[in-house]
PDB file of N, CA and C in Angstrom:
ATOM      1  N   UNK A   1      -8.051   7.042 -10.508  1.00  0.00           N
ATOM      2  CA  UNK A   1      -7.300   6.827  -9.284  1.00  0.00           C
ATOM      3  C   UNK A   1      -6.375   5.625  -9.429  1.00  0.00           C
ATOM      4  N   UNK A   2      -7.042   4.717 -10.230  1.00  0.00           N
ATOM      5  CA  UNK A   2      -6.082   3.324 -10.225  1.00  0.00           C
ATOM      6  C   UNK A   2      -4.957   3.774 -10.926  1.00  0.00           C
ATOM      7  N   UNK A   3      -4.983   4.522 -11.910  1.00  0.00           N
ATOM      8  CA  UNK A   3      -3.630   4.895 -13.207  1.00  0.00           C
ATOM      9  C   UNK A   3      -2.627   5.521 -12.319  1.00  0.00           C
ATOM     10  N   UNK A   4      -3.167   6.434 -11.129  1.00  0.00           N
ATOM     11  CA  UNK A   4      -1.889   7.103 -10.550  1.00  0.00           C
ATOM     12  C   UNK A   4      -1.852   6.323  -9.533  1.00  0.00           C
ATOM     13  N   UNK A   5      -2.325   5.431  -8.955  1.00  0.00           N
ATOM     14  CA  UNK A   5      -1.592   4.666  -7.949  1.00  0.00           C
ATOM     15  C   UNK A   5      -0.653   3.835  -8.750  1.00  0.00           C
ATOM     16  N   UNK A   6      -1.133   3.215 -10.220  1.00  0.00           N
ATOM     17  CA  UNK A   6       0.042   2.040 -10.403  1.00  0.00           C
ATOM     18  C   UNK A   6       0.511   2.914 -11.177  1.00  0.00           C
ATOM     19  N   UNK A   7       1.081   3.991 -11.753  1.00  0.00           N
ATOM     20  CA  UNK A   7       2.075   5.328 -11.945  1.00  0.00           C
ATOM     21  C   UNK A   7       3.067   5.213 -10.830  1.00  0.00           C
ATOM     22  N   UNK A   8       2.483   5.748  -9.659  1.00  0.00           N
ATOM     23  CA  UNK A   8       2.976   5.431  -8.281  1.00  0.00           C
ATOM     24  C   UNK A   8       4.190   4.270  -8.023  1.00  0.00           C
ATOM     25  N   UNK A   9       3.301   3.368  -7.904  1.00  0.00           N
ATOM     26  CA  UNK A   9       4.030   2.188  -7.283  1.00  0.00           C
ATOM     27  C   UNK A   9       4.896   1.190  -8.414  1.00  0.00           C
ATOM     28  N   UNK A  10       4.810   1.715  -9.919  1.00  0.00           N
ATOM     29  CA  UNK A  10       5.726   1.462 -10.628  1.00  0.00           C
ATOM     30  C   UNK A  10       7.080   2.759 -11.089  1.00  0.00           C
ATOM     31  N   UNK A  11       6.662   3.412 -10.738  1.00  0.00           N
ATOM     32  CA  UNK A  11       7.940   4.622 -10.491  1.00  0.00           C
ATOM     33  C   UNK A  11       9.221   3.865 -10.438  1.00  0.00           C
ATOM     34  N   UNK A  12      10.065   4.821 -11.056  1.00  0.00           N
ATOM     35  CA  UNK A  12      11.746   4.048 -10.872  1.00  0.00           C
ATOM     36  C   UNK A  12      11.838   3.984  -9.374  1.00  0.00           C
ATOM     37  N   UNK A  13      12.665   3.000  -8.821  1.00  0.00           N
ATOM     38  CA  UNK A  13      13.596   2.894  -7.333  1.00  0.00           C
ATOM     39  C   UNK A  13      14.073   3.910  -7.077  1.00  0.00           C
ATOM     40  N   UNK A  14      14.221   3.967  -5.610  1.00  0.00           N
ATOM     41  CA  UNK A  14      15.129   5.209  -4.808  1.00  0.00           C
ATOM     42  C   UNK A  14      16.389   4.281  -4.647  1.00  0.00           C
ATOM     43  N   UNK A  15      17.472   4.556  -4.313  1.00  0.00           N
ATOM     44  CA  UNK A  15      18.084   3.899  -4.400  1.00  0.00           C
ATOM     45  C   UNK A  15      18.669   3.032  -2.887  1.00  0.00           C
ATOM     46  N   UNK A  16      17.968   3.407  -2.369  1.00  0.00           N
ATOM     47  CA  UNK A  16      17.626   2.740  -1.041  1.00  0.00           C
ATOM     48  C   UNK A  16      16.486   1.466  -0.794  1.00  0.00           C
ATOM     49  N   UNK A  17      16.041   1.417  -1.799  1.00  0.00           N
ATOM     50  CA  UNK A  17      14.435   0.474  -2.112  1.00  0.00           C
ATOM     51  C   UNK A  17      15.439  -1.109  -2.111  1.00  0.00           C
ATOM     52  N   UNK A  18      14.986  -1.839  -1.632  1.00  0.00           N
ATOM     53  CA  UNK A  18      15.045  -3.176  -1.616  1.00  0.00           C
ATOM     54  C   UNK A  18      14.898  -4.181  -2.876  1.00  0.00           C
ATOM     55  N   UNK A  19      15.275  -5.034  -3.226  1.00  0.00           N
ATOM     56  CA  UNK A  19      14.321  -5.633  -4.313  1.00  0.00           C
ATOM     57  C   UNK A  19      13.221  -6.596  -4.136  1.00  0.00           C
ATOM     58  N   UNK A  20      13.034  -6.512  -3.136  1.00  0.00           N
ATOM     59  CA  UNK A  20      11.821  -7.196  -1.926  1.00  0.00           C
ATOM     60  C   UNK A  20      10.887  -6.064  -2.383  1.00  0.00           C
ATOM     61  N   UNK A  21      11.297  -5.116  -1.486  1.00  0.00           N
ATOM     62  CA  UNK A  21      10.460  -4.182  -1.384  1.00  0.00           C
ATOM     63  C   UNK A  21       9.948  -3.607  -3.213  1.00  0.00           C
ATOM     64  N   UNK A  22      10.797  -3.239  -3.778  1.00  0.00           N
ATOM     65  CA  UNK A  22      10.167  -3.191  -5.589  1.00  0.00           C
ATOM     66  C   UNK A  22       9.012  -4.609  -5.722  1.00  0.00           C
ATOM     67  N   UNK A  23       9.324  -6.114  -5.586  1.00  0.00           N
ATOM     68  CA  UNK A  23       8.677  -6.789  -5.712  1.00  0.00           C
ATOM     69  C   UNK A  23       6.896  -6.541  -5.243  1.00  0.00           C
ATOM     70  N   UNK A  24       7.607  -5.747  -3.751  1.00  0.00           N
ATOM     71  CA  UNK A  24       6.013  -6.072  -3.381  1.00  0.00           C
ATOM     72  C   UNK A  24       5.205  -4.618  -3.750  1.00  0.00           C
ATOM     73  N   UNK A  25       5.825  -3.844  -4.566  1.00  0.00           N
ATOM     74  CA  UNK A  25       5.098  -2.454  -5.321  1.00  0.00           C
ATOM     75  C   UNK A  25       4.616  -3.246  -6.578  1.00  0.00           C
ATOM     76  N   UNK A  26       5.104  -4.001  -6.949  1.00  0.00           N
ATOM     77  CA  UNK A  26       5.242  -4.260  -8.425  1.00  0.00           C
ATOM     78  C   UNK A  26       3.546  -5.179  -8.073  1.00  0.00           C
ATOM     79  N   UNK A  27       3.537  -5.914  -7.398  1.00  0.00           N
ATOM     80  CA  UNK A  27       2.585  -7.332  -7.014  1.00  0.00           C
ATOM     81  C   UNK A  27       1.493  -6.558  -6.353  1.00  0.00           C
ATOM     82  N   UNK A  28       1.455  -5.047  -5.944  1.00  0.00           N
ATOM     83  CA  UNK A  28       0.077  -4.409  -5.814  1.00  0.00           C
ATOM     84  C   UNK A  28      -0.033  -3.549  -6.702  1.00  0.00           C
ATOM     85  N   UNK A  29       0.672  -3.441  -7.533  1.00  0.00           N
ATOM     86  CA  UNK A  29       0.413  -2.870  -9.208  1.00  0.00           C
ATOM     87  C   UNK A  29      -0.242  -3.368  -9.774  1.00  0.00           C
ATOM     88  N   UNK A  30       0.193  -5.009  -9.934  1.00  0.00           N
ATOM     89  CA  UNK A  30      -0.679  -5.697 -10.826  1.00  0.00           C
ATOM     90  C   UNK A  30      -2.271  -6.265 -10.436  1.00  0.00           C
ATOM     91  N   UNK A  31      -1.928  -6.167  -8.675  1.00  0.00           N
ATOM     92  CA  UNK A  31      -3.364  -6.527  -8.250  1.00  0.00           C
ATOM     93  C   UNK A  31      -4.506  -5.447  -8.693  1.00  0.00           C
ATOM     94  N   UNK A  32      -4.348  -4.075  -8.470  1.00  0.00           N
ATOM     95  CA  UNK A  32      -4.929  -3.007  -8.977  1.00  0.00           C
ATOM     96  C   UNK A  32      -5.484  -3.372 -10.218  1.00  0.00           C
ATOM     97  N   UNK A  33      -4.430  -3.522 -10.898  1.00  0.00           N
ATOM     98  CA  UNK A  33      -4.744  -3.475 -12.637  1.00  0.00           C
ATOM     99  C   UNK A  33      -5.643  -4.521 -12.797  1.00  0.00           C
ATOM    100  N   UNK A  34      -5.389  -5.642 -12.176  1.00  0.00           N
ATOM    101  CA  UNK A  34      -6.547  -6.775 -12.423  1.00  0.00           C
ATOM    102  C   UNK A  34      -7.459  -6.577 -11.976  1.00  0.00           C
ATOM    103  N   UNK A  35      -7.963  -5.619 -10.727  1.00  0.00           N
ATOM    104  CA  UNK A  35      -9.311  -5.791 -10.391  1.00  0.00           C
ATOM    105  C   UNK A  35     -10.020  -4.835 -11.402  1.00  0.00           C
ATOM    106  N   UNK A  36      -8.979  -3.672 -11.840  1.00  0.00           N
ATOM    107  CA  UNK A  36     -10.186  -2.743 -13.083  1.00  0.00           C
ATOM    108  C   UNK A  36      -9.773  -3.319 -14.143  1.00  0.00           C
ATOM    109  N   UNK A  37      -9.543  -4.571 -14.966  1.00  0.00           N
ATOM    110  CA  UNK A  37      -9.201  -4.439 -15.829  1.00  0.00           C
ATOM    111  C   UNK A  37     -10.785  -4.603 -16.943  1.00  0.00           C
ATOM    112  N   UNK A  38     -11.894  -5.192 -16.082  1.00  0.00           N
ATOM    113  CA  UNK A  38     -12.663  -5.544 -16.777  1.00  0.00           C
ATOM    114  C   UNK A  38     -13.838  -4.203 -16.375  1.00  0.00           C
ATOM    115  N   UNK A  39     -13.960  -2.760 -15.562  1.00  0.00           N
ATOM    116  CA  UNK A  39     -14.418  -2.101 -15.398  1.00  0.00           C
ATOM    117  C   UNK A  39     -14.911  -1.385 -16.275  1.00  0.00           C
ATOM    118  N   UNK A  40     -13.433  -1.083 -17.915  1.00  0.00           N
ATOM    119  CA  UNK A  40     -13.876  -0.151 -18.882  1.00  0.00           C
ATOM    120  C   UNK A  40     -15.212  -0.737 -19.390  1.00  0.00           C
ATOM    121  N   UNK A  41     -15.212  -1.996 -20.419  1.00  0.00           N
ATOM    122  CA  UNK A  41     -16.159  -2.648 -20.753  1.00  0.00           C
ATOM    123  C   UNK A  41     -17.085  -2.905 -20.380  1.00  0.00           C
ATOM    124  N   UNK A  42     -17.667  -3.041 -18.659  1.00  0.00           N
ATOM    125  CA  UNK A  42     -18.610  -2.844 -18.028  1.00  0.00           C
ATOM    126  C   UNK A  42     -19.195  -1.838 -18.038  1.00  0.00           C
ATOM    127  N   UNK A  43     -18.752  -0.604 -18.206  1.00  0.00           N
ATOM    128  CA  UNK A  43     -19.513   0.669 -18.913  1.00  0.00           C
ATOM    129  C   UNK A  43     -19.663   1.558 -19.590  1.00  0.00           C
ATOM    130  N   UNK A  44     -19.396   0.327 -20.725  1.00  0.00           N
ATOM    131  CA  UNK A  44     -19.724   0.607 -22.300  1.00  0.00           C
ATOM    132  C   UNK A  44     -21.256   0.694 -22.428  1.00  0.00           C
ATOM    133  N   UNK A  45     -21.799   1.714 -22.623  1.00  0.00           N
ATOM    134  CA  UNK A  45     -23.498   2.296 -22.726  1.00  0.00           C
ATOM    135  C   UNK A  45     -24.113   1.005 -22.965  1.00  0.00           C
ATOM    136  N   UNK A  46     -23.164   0.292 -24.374  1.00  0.00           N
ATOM    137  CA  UNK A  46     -24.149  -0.595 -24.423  1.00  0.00           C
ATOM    138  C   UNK A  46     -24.186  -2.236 -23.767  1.00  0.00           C
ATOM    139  N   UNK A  47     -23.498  -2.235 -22.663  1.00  0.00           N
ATOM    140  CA  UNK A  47     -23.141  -3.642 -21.869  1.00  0.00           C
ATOM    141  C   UNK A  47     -23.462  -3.076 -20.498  1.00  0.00           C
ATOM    142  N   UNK A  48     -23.870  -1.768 -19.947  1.00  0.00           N
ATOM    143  CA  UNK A  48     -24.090  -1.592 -18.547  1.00  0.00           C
ATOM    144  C   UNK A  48     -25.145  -2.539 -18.224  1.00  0.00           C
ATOM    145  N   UNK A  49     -26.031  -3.171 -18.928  1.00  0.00           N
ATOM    146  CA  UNK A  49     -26.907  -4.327 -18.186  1.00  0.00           C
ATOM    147  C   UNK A  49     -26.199  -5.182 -17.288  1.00  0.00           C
ATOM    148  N   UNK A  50     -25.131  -5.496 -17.978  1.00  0.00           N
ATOM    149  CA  UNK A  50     -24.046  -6.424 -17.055  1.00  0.00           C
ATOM    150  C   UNK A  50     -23.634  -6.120 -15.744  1.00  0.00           C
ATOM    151  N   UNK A  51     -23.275  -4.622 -15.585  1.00  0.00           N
ATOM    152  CA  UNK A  51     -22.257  -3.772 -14.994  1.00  0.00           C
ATOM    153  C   UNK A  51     -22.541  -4.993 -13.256  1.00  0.00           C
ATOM    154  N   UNK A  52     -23.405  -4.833 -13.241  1.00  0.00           N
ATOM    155  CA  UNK A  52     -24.147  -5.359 -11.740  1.00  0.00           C
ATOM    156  C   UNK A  52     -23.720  -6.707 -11.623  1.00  0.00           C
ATOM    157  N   UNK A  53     -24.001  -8.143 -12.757  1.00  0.00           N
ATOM    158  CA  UNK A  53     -23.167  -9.165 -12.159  1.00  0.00           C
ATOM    159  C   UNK A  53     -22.064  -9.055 -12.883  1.00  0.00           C
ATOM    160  N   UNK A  54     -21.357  -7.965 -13.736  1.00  0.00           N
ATOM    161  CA  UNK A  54     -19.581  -8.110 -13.225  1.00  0.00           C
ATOM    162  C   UNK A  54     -19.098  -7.809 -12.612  1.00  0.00           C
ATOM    163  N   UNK A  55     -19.881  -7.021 -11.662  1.00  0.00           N
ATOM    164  CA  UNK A  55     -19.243  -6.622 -10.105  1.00  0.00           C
ATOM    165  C   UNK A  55     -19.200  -7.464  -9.128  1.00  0.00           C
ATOM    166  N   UNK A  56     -20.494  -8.015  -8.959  1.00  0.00           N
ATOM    167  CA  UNK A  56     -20.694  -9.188  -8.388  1.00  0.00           C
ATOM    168  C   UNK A  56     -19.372 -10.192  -8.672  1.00  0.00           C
ATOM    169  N   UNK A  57     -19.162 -10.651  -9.504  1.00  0.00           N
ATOM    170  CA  UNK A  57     -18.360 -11.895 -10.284  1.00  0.00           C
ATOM    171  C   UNK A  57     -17.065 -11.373  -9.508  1.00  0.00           C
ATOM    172  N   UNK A  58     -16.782  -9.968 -10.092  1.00  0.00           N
ATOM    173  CA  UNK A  58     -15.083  -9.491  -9.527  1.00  0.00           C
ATOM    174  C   UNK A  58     -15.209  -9.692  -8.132  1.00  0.00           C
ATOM    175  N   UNK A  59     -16.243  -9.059  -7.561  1.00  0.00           N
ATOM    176  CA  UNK A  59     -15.965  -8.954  -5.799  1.00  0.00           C
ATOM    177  C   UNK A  59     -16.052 -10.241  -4.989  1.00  0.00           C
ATOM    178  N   UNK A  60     -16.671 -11.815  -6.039  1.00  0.00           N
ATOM    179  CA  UNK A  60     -16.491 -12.316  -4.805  1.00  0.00           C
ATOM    180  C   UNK A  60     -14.962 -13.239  -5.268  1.00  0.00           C
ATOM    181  N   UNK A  61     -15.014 -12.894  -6.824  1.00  0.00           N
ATOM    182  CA  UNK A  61     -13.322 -13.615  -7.189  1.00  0.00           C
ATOM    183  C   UNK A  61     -12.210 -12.916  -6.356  1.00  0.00           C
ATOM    184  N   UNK A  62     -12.776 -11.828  -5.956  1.00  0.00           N
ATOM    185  CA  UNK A  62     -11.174 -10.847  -5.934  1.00  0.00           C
ATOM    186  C   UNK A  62     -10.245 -11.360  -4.596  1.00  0.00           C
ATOM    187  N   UNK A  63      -9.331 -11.010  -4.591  1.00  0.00           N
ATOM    188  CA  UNK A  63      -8.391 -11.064  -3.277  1.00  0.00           C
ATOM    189  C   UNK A  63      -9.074 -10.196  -2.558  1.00  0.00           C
ATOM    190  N   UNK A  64      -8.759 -10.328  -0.980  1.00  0.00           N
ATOM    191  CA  UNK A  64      -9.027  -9.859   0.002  1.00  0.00           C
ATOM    192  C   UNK A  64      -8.207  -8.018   0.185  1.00  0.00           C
ATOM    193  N   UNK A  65      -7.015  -8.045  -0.483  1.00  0.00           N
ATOM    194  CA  UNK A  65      -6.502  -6.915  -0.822  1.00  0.00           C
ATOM    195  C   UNK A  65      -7.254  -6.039  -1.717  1.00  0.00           C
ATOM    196  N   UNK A  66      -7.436  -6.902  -3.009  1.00  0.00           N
ATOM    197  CA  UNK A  66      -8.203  -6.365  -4.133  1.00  0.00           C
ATOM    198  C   UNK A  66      -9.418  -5.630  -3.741  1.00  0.00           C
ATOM    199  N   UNK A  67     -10.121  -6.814  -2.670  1.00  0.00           N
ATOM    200  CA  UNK A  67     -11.485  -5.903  -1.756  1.00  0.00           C
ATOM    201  C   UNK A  67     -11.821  -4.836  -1.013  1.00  0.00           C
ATOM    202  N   UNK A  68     -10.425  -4.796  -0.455  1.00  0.00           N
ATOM    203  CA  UNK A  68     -10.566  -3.601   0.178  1.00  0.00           C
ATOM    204  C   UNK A  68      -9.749  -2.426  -0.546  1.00  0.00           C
ATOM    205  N   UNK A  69      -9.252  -2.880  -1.521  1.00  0.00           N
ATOM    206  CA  UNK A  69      -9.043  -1.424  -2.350  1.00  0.00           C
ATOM    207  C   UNK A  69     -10.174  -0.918  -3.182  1.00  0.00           C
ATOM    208  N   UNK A  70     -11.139  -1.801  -3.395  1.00  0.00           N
ATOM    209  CA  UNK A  70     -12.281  -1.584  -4.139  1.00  0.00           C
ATOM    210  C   UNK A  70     -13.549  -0.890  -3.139  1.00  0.00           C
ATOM    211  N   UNK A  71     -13.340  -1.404  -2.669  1.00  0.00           N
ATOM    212  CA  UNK A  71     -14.055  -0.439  -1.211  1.00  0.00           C
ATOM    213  C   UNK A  71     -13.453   0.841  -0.778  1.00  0.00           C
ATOM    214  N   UNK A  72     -12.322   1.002  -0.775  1.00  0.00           N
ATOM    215  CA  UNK A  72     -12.022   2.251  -0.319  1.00  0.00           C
ATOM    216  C   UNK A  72     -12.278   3.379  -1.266  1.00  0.00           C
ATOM    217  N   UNK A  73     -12.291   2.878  -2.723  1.00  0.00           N
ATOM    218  CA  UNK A  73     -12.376   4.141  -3.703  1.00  0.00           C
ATOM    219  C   UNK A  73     -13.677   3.992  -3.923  1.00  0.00           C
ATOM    220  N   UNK A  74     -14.413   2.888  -3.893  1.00  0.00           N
ATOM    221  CA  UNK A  74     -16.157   3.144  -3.317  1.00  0.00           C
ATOM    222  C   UNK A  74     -16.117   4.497  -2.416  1.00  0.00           C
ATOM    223  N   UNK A  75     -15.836   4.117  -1.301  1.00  0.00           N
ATOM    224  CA  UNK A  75     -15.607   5.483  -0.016  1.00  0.00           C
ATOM    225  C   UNK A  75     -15.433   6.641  -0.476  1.00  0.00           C
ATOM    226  N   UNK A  76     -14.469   6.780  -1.270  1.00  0.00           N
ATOM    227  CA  UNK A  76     -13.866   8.149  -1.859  1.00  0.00           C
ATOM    228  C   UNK A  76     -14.470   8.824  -2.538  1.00  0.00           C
ATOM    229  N   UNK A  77     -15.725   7.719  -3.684  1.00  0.00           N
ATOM    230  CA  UNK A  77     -16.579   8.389  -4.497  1.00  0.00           C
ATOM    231  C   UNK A  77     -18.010   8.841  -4.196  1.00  0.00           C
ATOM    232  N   UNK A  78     -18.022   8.150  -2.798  1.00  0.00           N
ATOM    233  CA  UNK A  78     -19.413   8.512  -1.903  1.00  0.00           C
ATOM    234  C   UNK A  78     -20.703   7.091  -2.712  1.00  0.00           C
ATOM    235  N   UNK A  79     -20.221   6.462  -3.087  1.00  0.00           N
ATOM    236  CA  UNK A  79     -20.923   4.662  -3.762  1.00  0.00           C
ATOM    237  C   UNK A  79     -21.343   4.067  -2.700  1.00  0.00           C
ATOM    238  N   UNK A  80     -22.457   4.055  -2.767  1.00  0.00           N
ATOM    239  CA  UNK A  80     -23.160   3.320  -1.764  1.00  0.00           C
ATOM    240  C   UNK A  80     -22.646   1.250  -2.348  1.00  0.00           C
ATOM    241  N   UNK A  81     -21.660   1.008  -1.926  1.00  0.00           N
ATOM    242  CA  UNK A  81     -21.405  -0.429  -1.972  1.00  0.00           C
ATOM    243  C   UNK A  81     -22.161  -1.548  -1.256  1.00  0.00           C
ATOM    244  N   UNK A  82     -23.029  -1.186  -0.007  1.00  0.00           N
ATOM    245  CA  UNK A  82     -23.339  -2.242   0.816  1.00  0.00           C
ATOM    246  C   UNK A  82     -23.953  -3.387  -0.060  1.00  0.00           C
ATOM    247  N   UNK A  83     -24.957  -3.419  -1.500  1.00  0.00           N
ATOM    248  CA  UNK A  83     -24.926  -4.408  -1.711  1.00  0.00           C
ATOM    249  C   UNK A  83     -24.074  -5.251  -2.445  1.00  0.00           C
ATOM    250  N   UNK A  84     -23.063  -4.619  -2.546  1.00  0.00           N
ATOM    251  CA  UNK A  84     -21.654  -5.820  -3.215  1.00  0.00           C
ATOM    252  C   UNK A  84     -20.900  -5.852  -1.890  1.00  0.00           C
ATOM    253  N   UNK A  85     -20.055  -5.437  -1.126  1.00  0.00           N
ATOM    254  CA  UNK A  85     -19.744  -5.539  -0.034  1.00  0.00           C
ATOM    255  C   UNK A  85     -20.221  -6.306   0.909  1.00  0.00           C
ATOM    256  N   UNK A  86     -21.646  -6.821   0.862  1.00  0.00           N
ATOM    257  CA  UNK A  86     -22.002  -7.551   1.846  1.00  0.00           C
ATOM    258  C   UNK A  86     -22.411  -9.165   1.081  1.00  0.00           C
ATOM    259  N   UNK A  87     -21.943  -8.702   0.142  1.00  0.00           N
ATOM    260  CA  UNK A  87     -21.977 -10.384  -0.615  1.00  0.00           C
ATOM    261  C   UNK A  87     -20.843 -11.168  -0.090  1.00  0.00           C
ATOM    262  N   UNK A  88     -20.689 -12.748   0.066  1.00  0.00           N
ATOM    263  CA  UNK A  88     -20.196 -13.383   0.790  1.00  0.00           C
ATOM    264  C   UNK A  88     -18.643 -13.781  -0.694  1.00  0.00           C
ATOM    265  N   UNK A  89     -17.679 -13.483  -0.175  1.00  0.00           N
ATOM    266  CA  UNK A  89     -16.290 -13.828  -1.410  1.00  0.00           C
ATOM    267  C   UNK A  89     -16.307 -15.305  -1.505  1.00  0.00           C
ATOM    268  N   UNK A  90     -16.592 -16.060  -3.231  1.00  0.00           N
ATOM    269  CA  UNK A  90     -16.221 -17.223  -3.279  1.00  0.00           C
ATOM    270  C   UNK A  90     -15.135 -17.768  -2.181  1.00  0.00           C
ATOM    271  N   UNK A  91     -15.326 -19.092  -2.248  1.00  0.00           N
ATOM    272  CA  UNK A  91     -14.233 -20.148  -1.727  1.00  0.00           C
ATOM    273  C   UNK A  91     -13.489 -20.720  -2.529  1.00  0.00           C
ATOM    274  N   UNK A  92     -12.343 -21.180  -1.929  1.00  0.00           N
ATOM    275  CA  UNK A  92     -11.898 -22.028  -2.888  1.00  0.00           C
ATOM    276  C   UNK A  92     -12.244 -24.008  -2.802  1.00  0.00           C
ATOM    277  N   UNK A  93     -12.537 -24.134  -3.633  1.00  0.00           N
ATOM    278  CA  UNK A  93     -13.302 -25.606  -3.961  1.00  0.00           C
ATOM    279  C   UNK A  93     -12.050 -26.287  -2.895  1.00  0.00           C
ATOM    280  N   UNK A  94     -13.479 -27.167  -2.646  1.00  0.00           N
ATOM    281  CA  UNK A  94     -12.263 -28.553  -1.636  1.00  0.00           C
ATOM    282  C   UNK A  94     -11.867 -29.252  -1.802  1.00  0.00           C
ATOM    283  N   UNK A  95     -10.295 -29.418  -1.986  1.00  0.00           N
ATOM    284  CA  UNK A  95      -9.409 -30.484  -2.552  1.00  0.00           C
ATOM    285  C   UNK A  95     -10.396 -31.931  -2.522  1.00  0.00           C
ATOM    286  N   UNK A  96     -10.236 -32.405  -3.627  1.00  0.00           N
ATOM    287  CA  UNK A  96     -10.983 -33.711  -3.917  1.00  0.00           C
ATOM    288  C   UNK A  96     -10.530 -35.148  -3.590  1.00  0.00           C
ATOM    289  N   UNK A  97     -11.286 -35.909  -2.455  1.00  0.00           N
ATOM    290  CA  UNK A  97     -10.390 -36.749  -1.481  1.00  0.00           C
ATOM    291  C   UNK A  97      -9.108 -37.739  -2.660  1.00  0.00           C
ATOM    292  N   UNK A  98      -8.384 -38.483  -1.905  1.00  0.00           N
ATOM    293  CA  UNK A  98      -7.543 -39.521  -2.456  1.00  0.00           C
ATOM    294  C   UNK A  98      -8.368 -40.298  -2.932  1.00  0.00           C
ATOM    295  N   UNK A  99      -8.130 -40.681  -3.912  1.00  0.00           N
ATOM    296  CA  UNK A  99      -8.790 -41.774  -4.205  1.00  0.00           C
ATOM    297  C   UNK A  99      -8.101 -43.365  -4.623  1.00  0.00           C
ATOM    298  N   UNK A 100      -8.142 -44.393  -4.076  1.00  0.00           N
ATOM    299  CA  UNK A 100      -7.046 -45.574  -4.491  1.00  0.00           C
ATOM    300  C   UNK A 100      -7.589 -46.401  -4.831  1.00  0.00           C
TER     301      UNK A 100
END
């Protein structure tokens, strides 16, 4: 599903398309691609031990976009997600005060 969405959304321009608008096909192309990029290797017969915290790891690194595209093709495949889905998404660390 990911290959023909970013098939999709890297397709040549209509010639009505914006270059805004190409930008922001292009920038959920690459979000796609990054969230499976580490999926093949996760289930390689002999690394599926992992499969569970590299999911973990991706879902709470991922963008909030990234999440819910990962959830929706959960949906599609009938994947019971609730226990990655209900894991809480890293933060980002808190700027570290001034110091003088």
């Amino acid at each position: 599903m990911a290959i023909l969405e970013i098939r999709v959304l890297t397709a040549a321009a209509h010639n009505n398309q914006s270059a805004e608008s190409l930008d922001q096909r292009r920038e959920r192309a690459n979000e796609i691609a990054n969230i499976c990029h580490d999926l093949t290797p996760w289930l390689d017969p002999h690394r599926r031990n992992n499969l569970a915290d590299g999911l973990r790891d991706q879902w709470r690194s991922a963008g909030t976009r990234q999440r819910r595209w990962l959830q929706t093709r959960f949906d599609q495949l009938g994947y019971d997600h609730r226990w990655l889905t209900e894991l809480t998404p890293e933060t980002a660390p808190s700027p570290a005060p001034n110091v003088r």
